[in-house]
C-alpha atoms as a PDB file:
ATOM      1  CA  UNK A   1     -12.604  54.208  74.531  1.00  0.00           C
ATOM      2  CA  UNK A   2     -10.842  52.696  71.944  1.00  0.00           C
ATOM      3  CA  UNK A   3     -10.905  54.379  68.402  1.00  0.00           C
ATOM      4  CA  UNK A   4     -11.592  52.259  65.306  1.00  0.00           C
ATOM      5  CA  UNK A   5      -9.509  53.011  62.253  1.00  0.00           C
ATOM      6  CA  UNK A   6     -11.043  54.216  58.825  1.00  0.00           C
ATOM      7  CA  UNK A   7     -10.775  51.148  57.842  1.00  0.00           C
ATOM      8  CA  UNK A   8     -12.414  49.433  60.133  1.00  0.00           C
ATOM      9  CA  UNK A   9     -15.150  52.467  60.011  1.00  0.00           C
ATOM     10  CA  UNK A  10     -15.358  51.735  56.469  1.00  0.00           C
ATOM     11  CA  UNK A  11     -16.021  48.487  56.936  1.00  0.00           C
ATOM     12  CA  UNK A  12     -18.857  49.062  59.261  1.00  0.00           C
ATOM     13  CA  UNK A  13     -20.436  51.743  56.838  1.00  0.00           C
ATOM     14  CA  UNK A  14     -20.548  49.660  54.126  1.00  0.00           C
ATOM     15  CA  UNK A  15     -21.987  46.352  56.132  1.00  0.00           C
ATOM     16  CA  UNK A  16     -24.780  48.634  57.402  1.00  0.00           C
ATOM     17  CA  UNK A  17     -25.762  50.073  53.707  1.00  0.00           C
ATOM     18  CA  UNK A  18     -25.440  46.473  52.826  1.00  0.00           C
ATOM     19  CA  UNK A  19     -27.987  45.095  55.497  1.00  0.00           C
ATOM     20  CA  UNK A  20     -30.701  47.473  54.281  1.00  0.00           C
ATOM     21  CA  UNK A  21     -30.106  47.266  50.765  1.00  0.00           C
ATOM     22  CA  UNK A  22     -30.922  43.772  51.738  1.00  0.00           C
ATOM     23  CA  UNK A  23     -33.711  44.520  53.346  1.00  0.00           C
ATOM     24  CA  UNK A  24     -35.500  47.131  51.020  1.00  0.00           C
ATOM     25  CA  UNK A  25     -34.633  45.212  48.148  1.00  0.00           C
ATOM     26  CA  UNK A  26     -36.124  41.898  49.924  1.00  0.00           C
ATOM     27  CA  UNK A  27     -39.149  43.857  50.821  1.00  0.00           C
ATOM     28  CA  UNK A  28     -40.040  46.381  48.173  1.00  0.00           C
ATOM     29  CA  UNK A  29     -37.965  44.868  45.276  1.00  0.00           C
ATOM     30  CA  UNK A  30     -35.443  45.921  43.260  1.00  0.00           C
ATOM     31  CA  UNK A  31     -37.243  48.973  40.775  1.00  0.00           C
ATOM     32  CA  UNK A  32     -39.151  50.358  43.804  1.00  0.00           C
ATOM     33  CA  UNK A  33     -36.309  50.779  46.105  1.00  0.00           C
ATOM     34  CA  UNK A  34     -34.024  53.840  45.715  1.00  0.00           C
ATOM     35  CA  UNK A  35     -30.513  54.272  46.846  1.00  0.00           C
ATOM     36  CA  UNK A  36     -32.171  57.240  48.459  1.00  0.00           C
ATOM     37  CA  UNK A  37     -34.066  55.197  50.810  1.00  0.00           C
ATOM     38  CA  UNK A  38     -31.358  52.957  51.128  1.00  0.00           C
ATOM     39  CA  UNK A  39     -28.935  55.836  52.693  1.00  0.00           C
ATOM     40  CA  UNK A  40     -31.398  57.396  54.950  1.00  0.00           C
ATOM     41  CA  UNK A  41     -32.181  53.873  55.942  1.00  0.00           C
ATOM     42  CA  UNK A  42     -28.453  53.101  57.287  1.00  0.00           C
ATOM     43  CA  UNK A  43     -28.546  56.614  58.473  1.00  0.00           C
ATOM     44  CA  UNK A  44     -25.657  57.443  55.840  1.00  0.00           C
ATOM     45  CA  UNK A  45     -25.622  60.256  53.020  1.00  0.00           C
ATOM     46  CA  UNK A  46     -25.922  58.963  48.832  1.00  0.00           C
ATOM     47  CA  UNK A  47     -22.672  59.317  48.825  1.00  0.00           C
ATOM     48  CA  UNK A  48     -21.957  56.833  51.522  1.00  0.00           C
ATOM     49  CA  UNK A  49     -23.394  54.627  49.042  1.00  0.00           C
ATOM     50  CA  UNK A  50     -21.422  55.363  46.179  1.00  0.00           C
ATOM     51  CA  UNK A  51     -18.473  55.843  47.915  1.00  0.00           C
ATOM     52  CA  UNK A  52     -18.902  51.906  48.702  1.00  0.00           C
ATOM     53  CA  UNK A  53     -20.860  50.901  45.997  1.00  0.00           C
ATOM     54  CA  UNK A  54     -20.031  51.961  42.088  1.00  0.00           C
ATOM     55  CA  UNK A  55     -23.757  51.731  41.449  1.00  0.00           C
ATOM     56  CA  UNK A  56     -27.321  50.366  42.138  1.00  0.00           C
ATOM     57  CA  UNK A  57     -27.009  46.947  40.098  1.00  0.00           C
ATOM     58  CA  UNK A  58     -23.450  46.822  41.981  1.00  0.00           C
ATOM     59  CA  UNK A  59     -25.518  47.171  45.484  1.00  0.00           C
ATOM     60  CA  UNK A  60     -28.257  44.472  44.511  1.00  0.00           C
ATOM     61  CA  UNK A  61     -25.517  41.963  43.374  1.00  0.00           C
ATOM     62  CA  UNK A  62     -23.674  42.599  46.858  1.00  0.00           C
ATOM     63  CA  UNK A  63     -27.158  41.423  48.119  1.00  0.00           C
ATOM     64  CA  UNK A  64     -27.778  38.510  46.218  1.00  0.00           C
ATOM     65  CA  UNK A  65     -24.066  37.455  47.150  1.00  0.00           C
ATOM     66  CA  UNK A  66     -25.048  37.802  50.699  1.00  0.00           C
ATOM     67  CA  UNK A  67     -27.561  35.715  50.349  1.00  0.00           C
ATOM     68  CA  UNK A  68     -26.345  32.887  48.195  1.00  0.00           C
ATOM     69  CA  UNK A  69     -23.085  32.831  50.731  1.00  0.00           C
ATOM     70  CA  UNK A  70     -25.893  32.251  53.892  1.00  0.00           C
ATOM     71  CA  UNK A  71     -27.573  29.711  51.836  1.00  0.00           C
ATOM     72  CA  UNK A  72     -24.548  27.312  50.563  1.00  0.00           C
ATOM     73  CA  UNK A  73     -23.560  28.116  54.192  1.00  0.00           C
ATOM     74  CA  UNK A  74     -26.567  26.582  55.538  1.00  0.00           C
ATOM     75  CA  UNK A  75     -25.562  23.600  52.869  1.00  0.00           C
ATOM     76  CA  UNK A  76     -22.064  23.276  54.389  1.00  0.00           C
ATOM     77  CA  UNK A  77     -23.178  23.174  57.683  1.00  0.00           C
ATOM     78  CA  UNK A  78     -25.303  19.951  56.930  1.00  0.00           C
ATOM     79  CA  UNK A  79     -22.389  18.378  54.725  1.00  0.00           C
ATOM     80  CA  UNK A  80     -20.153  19.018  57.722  1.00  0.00           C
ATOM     81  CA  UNK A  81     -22.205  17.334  60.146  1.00  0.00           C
ATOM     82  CA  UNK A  82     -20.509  14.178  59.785  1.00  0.00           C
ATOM     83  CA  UNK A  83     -23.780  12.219  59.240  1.00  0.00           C
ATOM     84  CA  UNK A  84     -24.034   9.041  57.610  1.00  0.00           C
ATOM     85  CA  UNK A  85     -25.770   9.597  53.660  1.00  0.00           C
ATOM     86  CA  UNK A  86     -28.950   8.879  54.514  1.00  0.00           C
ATOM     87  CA  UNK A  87     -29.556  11.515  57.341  1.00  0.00           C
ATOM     88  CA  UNK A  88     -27.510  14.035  55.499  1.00  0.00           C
ATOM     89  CA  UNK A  89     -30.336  13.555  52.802  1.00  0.00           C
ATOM     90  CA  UNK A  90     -32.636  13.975  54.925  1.00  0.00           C
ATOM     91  CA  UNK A  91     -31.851  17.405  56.796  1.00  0.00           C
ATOM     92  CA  UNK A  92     -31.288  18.569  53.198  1.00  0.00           C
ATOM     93  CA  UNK A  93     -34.738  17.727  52.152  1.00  0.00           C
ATOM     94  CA  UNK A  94     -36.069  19.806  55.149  1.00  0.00           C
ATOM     95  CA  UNK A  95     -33.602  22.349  53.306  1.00  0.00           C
ATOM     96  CA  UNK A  96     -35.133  22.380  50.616  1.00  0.00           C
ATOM     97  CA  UNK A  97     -38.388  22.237  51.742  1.00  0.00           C
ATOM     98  CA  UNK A  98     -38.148  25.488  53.757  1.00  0.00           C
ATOM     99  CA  UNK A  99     -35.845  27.437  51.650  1.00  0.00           C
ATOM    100  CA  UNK A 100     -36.548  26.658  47.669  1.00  0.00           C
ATOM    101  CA  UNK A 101     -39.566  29.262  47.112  1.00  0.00           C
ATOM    102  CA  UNK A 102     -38.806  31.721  49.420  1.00  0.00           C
ATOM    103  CA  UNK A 103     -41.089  34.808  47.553  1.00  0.00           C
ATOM    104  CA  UNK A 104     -38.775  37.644  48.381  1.00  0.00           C
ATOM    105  CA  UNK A 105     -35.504  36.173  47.540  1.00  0.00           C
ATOM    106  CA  UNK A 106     -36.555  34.289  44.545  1.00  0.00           C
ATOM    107  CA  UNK A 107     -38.741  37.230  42.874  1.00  0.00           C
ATOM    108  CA  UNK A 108     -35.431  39.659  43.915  1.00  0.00           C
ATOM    109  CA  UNK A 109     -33.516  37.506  41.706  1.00  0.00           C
ATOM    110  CA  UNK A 110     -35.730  37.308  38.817  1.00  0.00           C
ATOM    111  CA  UNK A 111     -36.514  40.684  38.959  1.00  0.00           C
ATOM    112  CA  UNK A 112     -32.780  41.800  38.359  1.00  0.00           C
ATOM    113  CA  UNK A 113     -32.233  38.507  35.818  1.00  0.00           C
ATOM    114  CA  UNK A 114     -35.267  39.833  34.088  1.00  0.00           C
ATOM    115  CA  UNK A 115     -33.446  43.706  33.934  1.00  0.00           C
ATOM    116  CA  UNK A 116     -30.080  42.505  32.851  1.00  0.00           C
ATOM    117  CA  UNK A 117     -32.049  42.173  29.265  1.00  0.00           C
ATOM    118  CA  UNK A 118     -30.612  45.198  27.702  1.00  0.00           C
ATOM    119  CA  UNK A 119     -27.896  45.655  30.275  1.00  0.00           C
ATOM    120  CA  UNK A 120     -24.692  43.670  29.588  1.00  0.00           C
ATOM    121  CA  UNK A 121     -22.820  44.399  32.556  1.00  0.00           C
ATOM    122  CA  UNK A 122     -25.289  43.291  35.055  1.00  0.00           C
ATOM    123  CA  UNK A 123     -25.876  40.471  32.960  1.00  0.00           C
ATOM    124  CA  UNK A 124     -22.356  38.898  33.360  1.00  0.00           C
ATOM    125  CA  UNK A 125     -22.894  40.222  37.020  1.00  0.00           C
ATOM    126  CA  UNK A 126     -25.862  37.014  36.640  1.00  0.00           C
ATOM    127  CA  UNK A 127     -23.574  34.985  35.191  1.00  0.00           C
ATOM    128  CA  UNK A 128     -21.018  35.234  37.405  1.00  0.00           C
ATOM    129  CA  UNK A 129     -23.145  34.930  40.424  1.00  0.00           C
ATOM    130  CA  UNK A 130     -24.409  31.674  38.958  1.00  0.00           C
ATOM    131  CA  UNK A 131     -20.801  30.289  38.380  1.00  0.00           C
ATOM    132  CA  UNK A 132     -19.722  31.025  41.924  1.00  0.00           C
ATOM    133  CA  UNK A 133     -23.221  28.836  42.977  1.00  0.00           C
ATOM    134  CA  UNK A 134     -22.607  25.794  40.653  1.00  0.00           C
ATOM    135  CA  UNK A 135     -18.328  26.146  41.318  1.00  0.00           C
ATOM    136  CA  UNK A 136     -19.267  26.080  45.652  1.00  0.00           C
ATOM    137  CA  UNK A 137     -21.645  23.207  44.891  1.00  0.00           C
ATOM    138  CA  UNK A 138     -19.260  21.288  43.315  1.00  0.00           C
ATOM    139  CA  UNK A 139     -17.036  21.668  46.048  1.00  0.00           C
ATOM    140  CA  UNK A 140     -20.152  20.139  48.263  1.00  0.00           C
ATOM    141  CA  UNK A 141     -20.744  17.084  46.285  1.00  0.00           C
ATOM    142  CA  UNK A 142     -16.672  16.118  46.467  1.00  0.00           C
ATOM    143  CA  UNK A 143     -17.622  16.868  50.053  1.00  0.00           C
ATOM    144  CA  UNK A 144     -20.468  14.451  50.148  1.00  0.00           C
ATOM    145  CA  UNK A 145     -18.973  12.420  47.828  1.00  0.00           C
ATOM    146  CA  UNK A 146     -15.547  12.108  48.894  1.00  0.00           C
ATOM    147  CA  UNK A 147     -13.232   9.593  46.437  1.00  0.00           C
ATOM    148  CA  UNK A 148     -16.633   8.446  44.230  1.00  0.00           C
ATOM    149  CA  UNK A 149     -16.642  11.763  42.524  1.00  0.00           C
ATOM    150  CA  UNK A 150     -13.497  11.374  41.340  1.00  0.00           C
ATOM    151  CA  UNK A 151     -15.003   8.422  39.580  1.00  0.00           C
ATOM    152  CA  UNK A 152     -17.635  10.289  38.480  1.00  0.00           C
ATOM    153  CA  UNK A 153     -14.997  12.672  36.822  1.00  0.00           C
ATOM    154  CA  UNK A 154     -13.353   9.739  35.060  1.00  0.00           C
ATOM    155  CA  UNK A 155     -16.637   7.971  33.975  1.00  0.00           C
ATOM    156  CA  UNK A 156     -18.031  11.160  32.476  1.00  0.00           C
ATOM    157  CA  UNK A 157     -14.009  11.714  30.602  1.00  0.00           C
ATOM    158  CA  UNK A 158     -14.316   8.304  29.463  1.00  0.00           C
ATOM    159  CA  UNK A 159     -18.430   8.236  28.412  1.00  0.00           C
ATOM    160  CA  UNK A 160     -19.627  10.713  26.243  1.00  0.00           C
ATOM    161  CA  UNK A 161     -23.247  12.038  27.668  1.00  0.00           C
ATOM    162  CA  UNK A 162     -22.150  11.430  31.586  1.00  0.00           C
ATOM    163  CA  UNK A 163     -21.805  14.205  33.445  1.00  0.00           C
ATOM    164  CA  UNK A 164     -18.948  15.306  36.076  1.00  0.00           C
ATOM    165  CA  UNK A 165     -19.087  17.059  39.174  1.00  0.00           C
ATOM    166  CA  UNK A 166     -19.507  20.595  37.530  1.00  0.00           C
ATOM    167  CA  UNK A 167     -22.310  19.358  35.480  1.00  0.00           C
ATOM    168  CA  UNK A 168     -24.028  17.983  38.205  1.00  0.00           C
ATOM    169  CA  UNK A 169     -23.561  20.638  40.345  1.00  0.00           C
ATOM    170  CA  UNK A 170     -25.169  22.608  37.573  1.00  0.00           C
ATOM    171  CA  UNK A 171     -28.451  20.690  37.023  1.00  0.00           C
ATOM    172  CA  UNK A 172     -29.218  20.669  40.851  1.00  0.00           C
ATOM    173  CA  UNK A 173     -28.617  24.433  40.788  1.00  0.00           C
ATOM    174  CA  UNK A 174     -30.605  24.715  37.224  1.00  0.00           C
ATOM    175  CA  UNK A 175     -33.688  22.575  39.287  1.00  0.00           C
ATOM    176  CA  UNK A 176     -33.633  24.397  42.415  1.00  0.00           C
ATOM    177  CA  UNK A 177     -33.842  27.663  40.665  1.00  0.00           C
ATOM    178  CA  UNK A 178     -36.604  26.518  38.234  1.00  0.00           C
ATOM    179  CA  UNK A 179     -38.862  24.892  41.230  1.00  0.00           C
ATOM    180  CA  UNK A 180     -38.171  27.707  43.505  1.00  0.00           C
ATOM    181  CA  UNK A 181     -39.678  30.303  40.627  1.00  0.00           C
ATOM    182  CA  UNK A 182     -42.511  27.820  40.227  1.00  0.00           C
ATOM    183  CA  UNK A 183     -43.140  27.688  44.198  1.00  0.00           C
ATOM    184  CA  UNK A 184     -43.004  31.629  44.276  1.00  0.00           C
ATOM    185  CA  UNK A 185     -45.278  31.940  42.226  1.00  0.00           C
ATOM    186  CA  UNK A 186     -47.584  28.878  43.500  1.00  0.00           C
ATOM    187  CA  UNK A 187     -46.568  27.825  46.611  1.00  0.00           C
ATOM    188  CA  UNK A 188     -48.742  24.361  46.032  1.00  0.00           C
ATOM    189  CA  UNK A 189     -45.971  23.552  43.664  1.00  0.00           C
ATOM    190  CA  UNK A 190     -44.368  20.164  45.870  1.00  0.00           C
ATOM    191  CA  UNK A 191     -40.659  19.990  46.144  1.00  0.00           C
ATOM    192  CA  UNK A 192     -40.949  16.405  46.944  1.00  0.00           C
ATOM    193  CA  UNK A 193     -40.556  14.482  43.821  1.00  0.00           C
ATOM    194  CA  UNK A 194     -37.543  16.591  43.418  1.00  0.00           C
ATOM    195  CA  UNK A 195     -36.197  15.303  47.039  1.00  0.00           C
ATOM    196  CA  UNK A 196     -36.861  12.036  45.527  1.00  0.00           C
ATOM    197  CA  UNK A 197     -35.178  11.853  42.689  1.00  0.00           C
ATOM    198  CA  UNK A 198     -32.140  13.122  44.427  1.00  0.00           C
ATOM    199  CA  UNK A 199     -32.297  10.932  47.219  1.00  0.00           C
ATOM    200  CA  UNK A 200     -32.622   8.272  44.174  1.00  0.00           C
ATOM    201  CA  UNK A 201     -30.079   9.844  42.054  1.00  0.00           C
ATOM    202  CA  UNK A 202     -27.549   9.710  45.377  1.00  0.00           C
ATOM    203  CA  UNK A 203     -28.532   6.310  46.382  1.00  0.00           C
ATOM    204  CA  UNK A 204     -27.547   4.666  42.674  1.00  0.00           C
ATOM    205  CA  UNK A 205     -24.481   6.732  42.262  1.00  0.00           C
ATOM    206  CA  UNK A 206     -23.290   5.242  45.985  1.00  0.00           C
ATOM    207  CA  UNK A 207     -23.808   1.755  45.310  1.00  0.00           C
ATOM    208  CA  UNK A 208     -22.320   1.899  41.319  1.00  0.00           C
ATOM    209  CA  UNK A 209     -18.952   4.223  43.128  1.00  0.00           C
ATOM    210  CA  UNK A 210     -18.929   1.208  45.838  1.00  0.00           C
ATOM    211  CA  UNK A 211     -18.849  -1.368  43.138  1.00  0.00           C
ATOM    212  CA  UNK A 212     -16.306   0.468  40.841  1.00  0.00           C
ATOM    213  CA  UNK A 213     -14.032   0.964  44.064  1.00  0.00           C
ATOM    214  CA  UNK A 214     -14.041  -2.539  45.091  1.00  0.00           C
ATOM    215  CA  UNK A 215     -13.342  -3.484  41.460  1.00  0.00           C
ATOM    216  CA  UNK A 216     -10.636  -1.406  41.013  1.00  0.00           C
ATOM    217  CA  UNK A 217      -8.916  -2.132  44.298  1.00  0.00           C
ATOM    218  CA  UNK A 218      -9.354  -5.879  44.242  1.00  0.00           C
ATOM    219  CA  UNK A 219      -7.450  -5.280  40.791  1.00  0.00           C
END
């Protein structure tokens, strides 16, 4: 039997206390879920856990970067379908649908936003996790978008009030997160006149980048 090297033990020590972090944290919440419980969970001692993790806040944002990675993966993996606009739109509505809401994820979140209050560090922790969202977003809509955005870059350098790519990228992100509080909390809250203002908001943007490209190349 082949021997795996620290390393690679490490490796698997630390991807098991990060699975049931993830899953206590998902279940029980952030406050009610000890790194206690968390070791004898994976079946490691506390100082497994520290030994991978500097500290609780550390563990949780491992979590919640596990779980925005699956998500924008399950993003990409539409984008990358090759699909014409309109069906694209249309599996990402049944995204959105099924994901924007989701109780334990979304009140996991809020509860750590809500503790970074009087704790800087975990704070930019927030922020940074939020930057990484909007920056991998971006990268979708050039994606989705392909030469257009760069028009959108140039018509928001050249029009004061138009936003580019990034800013885009940040008020879907800023929308998703405020409906999916709202549907946590109510789950009656609709996400369709949100799908419908995207699939509006794409639709314009297509036809005005189509005109500006055959404008500019018939020039």
């Amino acid at each position: 039997m082949t021997r795996i090297s620290r390393a690679e033990q490490r490796e698997q020590t630390r991807a098991a206390l990060l699975a049931t972090a993830r899953e206590q944290f998902l279940t029980s919440g952030y406050a009610a879920t000890s790194l206690d419980a968390i070791a004898e969970g994976a079946g490691f001692s506390k100082g497994a856990v520290y030994s991978n993790f500097k500290d609780k806040p550390t563990l949780c944002m491992a979590v919640l970067e596990d779980i925005h990675r699956e998500k924008l993966g399950e993003i990409r993996s539409i984008v990358e379908r090759g699909d014409d606009l309109a069906a694209m739109l249309d599996a990402f509505a049944d995204w959105v649908r099924a994901t924007i809401g989701d109780v334990d994820w979304t009140m996991l979140e809020l509860e750590f936003v809500a503790l970074s209050r009087r704790s800087p560090d975990q704070l930019a922790m927030i922020v940074a996790l939020r930057e990484g969202a909007r920056d991998s977003l971006a990268e979708l809509l050039a994606s989705v978008l392909g030469d257009a955005v760069e028009l959108l870059d140039r018509a928001a350098e050249e029009t004061p009030g138009l936003p580019d790519r990034r800013e885009v990228a940040d008020l879907l992100l800023s929308t998703g997160i405020g409906l999916g509080i709202q549907r946590a909390l109510d789950p009656a809250v609709s996400v369709e006149p949100a799908i419908a203002v995207i699939n509006a908001a794409f639709a314009a943007f297509t036809e005005t980048a189509t005109e500006a490209m055959t404008v500019i190349e018939s020039e």
